[in-house]
N, C-alpha and C. Protein backbone atom coordinates (compact mmCIF):
# COMPACT_ATOMS: atom_id res chain seq x y z
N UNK A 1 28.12 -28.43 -34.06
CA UNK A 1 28.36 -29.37 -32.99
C UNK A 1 28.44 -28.66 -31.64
N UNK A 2 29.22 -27.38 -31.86
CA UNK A 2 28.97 -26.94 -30.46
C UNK A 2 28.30 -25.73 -29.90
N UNK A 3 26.88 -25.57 -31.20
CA UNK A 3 25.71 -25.33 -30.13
C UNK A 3 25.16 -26.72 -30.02
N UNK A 4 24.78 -27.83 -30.50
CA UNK A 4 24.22 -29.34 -29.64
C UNK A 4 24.91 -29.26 -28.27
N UNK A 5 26.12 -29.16 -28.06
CA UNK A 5 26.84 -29.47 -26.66
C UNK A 5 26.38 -28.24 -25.95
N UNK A 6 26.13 -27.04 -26.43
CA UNK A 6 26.34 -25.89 -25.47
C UNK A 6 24.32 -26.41 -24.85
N UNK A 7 23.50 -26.61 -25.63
CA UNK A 7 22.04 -26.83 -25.70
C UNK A 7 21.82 -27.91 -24.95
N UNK A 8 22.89 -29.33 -24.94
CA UNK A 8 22.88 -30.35 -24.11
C UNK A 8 22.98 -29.93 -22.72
N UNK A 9 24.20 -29.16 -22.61
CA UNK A 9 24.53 -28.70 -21.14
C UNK A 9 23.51 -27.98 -20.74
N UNK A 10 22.67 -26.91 -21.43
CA UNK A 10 21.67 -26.40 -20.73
C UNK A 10 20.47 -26.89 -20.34
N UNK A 11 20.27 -27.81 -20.86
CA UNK A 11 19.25 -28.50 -20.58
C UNK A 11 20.13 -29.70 -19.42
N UNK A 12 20.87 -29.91 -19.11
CA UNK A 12 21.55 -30.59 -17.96
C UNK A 12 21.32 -30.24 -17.07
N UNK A 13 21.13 -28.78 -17.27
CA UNK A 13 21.50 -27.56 -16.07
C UNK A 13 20.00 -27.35 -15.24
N UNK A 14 18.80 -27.28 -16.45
CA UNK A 14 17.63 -26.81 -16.33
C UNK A 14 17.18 -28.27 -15.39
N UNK A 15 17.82 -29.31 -15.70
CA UNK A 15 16.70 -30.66 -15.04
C UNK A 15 17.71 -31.09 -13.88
N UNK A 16 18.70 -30.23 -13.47
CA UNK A 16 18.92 -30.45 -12.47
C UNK A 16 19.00 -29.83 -10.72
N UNK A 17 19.32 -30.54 -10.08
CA UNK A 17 18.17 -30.71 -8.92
C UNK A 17 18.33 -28.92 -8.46
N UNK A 18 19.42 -28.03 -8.69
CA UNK A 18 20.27 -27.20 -8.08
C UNK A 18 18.91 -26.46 -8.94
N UNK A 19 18.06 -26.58 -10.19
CA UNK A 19 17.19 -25.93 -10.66
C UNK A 19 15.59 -25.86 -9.89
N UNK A 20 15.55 -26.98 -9.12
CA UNK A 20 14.33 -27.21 -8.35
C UNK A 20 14.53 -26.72 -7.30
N UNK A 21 15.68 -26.84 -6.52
CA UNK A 21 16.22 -25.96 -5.37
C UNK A 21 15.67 -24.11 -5.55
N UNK A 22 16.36 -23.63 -6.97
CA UNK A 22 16.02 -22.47 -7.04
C UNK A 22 14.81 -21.86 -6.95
N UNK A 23 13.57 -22.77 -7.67
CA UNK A 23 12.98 -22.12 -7.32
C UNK A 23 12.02 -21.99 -5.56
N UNK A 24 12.53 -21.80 -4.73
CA UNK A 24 12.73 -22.09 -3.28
C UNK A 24 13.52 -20.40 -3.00
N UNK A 25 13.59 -20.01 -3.91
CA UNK A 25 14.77 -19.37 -3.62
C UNK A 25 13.71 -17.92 -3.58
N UNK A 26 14.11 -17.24 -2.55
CA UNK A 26 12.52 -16.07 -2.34
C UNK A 26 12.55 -14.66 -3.40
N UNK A 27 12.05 -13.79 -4.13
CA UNK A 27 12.27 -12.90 -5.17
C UNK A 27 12.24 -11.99 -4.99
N UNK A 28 12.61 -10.74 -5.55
CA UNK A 28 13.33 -9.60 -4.59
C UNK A 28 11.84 -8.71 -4.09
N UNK A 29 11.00 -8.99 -4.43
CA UNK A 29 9.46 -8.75 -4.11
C UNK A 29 9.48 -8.74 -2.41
N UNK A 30 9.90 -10.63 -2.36
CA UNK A 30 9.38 -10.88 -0.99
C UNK A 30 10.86 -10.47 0.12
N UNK A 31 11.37 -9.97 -0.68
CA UNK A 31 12.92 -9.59 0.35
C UNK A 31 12.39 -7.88 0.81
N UNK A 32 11.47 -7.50 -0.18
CA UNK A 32 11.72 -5.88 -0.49
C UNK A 32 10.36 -5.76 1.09
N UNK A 33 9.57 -6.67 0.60
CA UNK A 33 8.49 -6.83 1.83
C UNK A 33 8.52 -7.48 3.25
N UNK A 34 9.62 -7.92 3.35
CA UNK A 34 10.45 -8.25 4.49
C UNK A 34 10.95 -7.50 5.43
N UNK A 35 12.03 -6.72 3.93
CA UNK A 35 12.41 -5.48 4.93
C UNK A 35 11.82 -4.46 5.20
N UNK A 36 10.42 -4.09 4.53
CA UNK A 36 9.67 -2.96 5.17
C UNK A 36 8.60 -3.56 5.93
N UNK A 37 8.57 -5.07 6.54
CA UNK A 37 7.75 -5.37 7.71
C UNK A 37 8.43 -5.43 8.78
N UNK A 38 9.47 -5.37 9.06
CA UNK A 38 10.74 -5.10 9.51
C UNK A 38 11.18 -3.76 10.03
N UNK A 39 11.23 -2.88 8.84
CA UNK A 39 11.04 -1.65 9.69
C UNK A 39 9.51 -0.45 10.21
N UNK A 40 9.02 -1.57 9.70
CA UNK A 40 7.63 -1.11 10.45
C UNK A 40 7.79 -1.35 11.95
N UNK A 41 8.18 -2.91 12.02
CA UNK A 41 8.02 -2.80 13.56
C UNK A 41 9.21 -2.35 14.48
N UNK A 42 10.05 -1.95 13.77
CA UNK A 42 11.15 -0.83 14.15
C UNK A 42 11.22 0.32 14.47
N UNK A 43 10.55 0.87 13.59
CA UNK A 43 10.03 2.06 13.35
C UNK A 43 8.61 2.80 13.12
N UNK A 44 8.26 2.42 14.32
CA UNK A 44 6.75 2.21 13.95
C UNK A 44 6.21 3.72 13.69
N UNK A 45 5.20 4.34 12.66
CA UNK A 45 5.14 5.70 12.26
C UNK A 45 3.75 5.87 13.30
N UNK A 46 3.36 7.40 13.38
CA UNK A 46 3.05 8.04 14.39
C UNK A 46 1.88 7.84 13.71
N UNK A 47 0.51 8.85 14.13
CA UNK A 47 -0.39 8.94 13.16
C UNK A 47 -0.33 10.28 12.32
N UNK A 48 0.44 11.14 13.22
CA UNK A 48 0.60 12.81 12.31
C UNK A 48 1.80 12.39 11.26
N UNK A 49 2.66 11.30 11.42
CA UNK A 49 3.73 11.26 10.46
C UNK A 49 3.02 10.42 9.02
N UNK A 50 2.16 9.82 9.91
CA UNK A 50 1.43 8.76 8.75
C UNK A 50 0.56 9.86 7.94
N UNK A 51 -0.04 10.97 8.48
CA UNK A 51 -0.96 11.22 8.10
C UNK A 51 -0.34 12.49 6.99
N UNK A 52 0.98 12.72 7.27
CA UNK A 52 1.87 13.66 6.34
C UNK A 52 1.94 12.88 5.28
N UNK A 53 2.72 11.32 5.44
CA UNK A 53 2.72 10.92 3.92
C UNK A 53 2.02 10.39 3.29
N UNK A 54 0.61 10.38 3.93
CA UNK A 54 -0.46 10.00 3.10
C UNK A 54 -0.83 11.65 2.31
N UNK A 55 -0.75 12.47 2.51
CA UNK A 55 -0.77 13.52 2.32
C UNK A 55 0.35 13.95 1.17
N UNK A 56 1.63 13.68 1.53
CA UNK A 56 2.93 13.48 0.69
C UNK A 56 2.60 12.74 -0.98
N UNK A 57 2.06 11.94 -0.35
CA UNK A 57 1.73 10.38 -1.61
C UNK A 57 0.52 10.78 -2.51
N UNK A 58 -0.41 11.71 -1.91
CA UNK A 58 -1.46 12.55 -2.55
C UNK A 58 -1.52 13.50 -3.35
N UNK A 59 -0.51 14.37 -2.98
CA UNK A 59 0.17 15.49 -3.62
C UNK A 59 0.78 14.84 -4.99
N UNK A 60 1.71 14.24 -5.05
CA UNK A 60 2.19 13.47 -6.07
C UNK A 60 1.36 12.98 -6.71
N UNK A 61 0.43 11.78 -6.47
CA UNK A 61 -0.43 11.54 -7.39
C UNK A 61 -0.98 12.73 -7.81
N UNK A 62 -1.85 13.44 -7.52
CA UNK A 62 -2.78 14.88 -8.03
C UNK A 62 -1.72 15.79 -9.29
N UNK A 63 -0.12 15.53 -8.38
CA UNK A 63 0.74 16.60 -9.36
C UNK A 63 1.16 16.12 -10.92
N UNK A 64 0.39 14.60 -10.76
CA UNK A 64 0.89 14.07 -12.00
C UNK A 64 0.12 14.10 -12.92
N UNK A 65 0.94 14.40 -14.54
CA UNK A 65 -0.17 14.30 -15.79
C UNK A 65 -0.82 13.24 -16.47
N UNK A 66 -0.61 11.97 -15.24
CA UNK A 66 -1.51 10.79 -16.03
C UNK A 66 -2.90 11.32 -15.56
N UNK A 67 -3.60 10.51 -16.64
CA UNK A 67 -5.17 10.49 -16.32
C UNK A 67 -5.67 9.50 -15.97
N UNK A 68 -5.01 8.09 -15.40
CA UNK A 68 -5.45 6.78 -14.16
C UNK A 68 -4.59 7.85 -13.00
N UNK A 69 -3.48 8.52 -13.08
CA UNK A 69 -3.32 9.45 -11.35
C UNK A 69 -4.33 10.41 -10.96
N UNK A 70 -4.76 11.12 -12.10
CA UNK A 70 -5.75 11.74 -11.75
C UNK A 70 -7.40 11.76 -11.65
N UNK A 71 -7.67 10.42 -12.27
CA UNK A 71 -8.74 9.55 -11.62
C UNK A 71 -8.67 8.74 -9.83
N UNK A 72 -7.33 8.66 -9.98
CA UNK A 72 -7.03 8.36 -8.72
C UNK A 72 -7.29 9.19 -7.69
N UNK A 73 -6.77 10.56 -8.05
CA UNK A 73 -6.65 11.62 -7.17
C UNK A 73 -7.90 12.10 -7.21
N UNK A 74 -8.91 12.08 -7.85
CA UNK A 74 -10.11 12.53 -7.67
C UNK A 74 -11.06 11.80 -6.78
N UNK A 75 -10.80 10.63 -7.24
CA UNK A 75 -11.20 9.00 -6.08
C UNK A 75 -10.98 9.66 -4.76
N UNK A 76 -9.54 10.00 -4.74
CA UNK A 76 -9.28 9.76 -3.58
C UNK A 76 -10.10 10.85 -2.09
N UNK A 77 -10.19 12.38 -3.36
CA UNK A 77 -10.47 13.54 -2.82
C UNK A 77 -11.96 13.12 -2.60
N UNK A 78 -12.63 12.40 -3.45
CA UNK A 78 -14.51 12.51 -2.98
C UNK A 78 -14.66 10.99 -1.87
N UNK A 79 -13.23 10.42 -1.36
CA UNK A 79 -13.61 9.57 -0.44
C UNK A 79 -13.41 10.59 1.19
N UNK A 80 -12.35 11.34 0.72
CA UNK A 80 -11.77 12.04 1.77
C UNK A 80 -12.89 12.98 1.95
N UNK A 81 -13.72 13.77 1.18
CA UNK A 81 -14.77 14.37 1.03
C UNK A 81 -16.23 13.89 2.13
N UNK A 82 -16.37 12.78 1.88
CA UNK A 82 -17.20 11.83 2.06
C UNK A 82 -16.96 11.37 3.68
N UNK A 83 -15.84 11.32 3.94
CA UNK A 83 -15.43 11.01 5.33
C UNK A 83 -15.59 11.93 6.59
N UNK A 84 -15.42 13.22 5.60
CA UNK A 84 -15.62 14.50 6.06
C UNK A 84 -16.97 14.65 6.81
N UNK A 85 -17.75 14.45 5.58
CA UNK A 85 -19.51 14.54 6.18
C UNK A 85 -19.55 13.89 7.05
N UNK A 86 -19.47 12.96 6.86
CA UNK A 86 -20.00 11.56 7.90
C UNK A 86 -19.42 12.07 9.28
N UNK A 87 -18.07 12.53 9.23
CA UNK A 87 -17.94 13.02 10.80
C UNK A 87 -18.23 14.31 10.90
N UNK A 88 -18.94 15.20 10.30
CA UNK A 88 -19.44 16.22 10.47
C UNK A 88 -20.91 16.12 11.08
N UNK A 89 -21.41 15.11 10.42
CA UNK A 89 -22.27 14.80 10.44
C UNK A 89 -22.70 13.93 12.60
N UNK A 90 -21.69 13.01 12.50
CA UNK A 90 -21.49 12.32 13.79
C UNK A 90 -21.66 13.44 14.84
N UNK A 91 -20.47 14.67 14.66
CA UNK A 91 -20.34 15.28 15.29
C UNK A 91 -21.86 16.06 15.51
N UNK A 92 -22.29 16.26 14.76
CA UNK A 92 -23.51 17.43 15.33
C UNK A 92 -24.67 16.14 16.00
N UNK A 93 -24.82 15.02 15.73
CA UNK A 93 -25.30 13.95 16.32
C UNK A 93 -25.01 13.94 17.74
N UNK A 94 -23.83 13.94 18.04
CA UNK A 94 -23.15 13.68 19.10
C UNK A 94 -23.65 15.26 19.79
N UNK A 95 -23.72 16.60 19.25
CA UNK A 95 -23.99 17.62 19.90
C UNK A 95 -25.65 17.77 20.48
N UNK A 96 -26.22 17.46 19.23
CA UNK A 96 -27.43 17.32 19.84
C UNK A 96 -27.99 16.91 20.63
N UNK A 97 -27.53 14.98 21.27
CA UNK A 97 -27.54 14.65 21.63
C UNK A 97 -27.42 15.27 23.12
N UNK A 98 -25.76 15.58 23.16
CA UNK A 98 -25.66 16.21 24.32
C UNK A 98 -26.26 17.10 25.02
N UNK A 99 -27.37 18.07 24.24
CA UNK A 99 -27.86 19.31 24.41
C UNK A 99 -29.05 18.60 24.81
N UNK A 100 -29.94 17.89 24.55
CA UNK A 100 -31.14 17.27 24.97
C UNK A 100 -31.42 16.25 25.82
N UNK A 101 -29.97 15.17 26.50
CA UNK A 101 -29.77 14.94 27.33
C UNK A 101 -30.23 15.21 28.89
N UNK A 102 -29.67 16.35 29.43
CA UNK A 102 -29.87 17.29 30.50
C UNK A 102 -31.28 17.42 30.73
N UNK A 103 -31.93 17.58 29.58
CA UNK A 103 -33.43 18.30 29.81
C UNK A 103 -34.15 17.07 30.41
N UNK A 104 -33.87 15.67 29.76
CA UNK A 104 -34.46 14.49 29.84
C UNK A 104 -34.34 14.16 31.49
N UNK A 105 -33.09 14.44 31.66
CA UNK A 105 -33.57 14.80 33.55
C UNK A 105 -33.97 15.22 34.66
């Protein structure tokens, strides 16, 4: 008899309104992302500070013995790789450019 009463009450509990209210109620997800949009614009990071803990956050992944971190970390090294050229690449664009410029006048 008194699990029926304890099972009645919960189901009292579940269809009432204080249960529809809850879910309204925000999850520690969107509290956790609140407060770091929050101190973003508080604290807004530099690009050499940004560019340490992207660096920081890299290291870690690479230092770890999973093999999705270190697919990661390999990802990450042939994008960083890749970025490399391309402004290596810009750059001697941009030199040449400059060097043949002058003559054109």
């Amino acid at each position: 008899m008194s699990r029926l009463t304890a099972s009645l009450v919960a189901v009292g509990l579940l269809a009432s309104p204080a249960a529809v209210f809850a879910s309204d109620v925000n999850s520690a997800a969107d509290f956790g992302a609140s407060a770091y949009g929050n101190a973003v614009r508080i604290y807004p990071r530099t690009r050499e500070e940004e560019r340490k803990w992207l660096l920081q956050r890299l290291e870690a992944v690479c230092d770890s013995k999973l093999r999705s971190d270190q697919r990661r970390c390999d990802h990450a090294w042939r994008i960083i790789a890749d970025g490399y050229a391309q402004l290596q690449a810009r750059r001697a664009a941009e030199a040449a450019s400059a060097t043949t410029d002058p003559l054109k006048d």
